[in-house]
C-alpha atoms as a PDB file:
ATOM      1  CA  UNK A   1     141.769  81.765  96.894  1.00  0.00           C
ATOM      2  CA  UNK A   2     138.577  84.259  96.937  1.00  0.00           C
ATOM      3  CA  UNK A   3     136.214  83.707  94.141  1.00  0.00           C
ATOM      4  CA  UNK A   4     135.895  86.088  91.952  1.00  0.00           C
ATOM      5  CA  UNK A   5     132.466  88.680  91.530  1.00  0.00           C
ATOM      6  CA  UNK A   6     131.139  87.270  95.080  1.00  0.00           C
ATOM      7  CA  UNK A   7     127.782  87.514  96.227  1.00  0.00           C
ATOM      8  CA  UNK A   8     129.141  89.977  98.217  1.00  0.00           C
ATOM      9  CA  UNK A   9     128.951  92.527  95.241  1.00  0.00           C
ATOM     10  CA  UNK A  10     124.799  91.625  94.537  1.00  0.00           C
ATOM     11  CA  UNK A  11     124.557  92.219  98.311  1.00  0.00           C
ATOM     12  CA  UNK A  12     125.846  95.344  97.411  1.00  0.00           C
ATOM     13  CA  UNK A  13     122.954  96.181  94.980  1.00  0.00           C
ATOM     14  CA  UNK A  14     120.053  94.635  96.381  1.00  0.00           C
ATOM     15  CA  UNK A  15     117.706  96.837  98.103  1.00  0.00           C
ATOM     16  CA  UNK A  16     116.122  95.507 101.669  1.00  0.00           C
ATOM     17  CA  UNK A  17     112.496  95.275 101.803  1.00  0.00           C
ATOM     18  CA  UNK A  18     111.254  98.248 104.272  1.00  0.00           C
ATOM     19  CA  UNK A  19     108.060  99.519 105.605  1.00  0.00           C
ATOM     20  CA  UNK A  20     105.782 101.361 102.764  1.00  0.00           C
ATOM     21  CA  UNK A  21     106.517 104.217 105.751  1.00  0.00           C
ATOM     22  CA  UNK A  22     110.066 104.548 105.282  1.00  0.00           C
ATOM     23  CA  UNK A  23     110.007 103.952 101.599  1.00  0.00           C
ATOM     24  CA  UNK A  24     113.939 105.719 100.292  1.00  0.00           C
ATOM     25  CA  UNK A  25     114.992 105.816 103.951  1.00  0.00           C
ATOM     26  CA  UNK A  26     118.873 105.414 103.705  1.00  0.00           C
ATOM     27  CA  UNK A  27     121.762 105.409 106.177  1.00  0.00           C
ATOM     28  CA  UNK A  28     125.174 105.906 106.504  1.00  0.00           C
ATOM     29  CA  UNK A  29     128.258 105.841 109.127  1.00  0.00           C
ATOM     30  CA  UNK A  30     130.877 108.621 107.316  1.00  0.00           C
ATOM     31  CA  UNK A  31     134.596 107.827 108.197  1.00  0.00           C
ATOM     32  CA  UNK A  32     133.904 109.917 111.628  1.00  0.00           C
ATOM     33  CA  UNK A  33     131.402 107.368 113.023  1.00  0.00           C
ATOM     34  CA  UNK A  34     128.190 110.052 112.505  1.00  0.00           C
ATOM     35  CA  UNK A  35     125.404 108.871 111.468  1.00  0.00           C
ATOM     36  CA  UNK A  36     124.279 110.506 108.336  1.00  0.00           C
ATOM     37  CA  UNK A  37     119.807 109.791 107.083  1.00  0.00           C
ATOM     38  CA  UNK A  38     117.766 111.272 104.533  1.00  0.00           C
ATOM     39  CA  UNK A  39     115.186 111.300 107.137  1.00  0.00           C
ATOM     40  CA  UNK A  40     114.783 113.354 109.599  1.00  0.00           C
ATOM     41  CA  UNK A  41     115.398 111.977 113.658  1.00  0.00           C
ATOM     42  CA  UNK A  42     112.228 113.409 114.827  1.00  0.00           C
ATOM     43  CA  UNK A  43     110.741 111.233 111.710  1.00  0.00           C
ATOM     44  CA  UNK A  44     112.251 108.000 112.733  1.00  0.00           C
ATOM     45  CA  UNK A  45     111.192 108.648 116.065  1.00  0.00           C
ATOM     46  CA  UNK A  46     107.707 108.726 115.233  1.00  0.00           C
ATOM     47  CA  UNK A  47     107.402 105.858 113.003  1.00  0.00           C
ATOM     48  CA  UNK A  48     109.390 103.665 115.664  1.00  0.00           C
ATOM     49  CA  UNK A  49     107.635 104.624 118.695  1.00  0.00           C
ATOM     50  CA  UNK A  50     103.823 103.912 116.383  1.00  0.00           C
ATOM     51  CA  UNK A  51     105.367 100.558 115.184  1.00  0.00           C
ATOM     52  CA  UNK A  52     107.588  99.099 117.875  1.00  0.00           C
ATOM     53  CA  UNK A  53     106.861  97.854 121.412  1.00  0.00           C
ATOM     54  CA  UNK A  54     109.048  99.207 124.268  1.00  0.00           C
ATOM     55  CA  UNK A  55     110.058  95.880 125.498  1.00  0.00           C
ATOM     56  CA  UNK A  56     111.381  98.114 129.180  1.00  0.00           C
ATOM     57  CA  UNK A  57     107.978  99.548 129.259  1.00  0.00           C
ATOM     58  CA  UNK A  58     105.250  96.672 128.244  1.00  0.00           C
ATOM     59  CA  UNK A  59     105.038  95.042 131.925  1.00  0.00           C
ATOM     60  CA  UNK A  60     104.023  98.070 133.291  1.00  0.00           C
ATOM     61  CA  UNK A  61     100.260  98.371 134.332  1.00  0.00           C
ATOM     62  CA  UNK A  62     100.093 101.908 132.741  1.00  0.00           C
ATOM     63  CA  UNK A  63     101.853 101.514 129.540  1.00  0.00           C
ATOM     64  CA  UNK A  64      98.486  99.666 127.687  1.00  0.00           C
ATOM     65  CA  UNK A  65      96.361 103.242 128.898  1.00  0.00           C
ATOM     66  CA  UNK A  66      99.536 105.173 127.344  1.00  0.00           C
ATOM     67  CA  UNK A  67     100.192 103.166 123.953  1.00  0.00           C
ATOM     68  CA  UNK A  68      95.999 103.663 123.561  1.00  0.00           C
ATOM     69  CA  UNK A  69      96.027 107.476 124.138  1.00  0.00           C
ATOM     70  CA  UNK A  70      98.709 107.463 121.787  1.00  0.00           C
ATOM     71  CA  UNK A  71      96.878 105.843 119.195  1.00  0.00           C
ATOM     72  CA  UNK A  72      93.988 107.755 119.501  1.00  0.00           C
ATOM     73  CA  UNK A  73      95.695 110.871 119.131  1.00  0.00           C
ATOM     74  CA  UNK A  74      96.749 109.849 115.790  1.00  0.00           C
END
C-alpha cells in the first residue's frame, strides 16, 4: 500500500532554485500539449543563447570570434 502525504506532495510545493535572470519564470504543458510561460520566447531565447554553449557549434573555428562579438555587443 502507498503511504500516505508522500514526498511527492512537498515536491509539489518546493520551488527549484533558478538563475537570479529568470527569477518567477514558470511553465506549463495545458491538456493540448502547448506550452504555456510567463516569459516571453524571444526572452528565453536571449538568456539561453548568453548562458549556454551550443554544444553543435563549439568545434567550429569561427564560433569563439562569434560568441565574443556577441558579448561585446551586450
Amino acid at each position: 500500500m502507498a503511504k500516505k502525504g508522500s514526498t511527492n506532495d512537498k515536491r509539489k510545493q518546493e520551488k527549484p532554485k533558478v538563475n537570479p535572470d529568470l527569477e518567477g519564470f514558470d511553465i506549463r504543458i495545458d491538456s493540448f500539449g502547448e506550452i504555456q510561460t510567463n516569459y516571453n520566447i524571444d526572452k528565453i531565447n536571449e538568456f539561453l543563447n548568453k548562458n549556454v554553449e551550443d554544444k553543435k557549434l563549439v568545434d567550429r573555428d569561427d564560433y569563439k570570434k562569434y560568441k565574443n562579438s556577441k558579448d561585446e555587443e551586450e
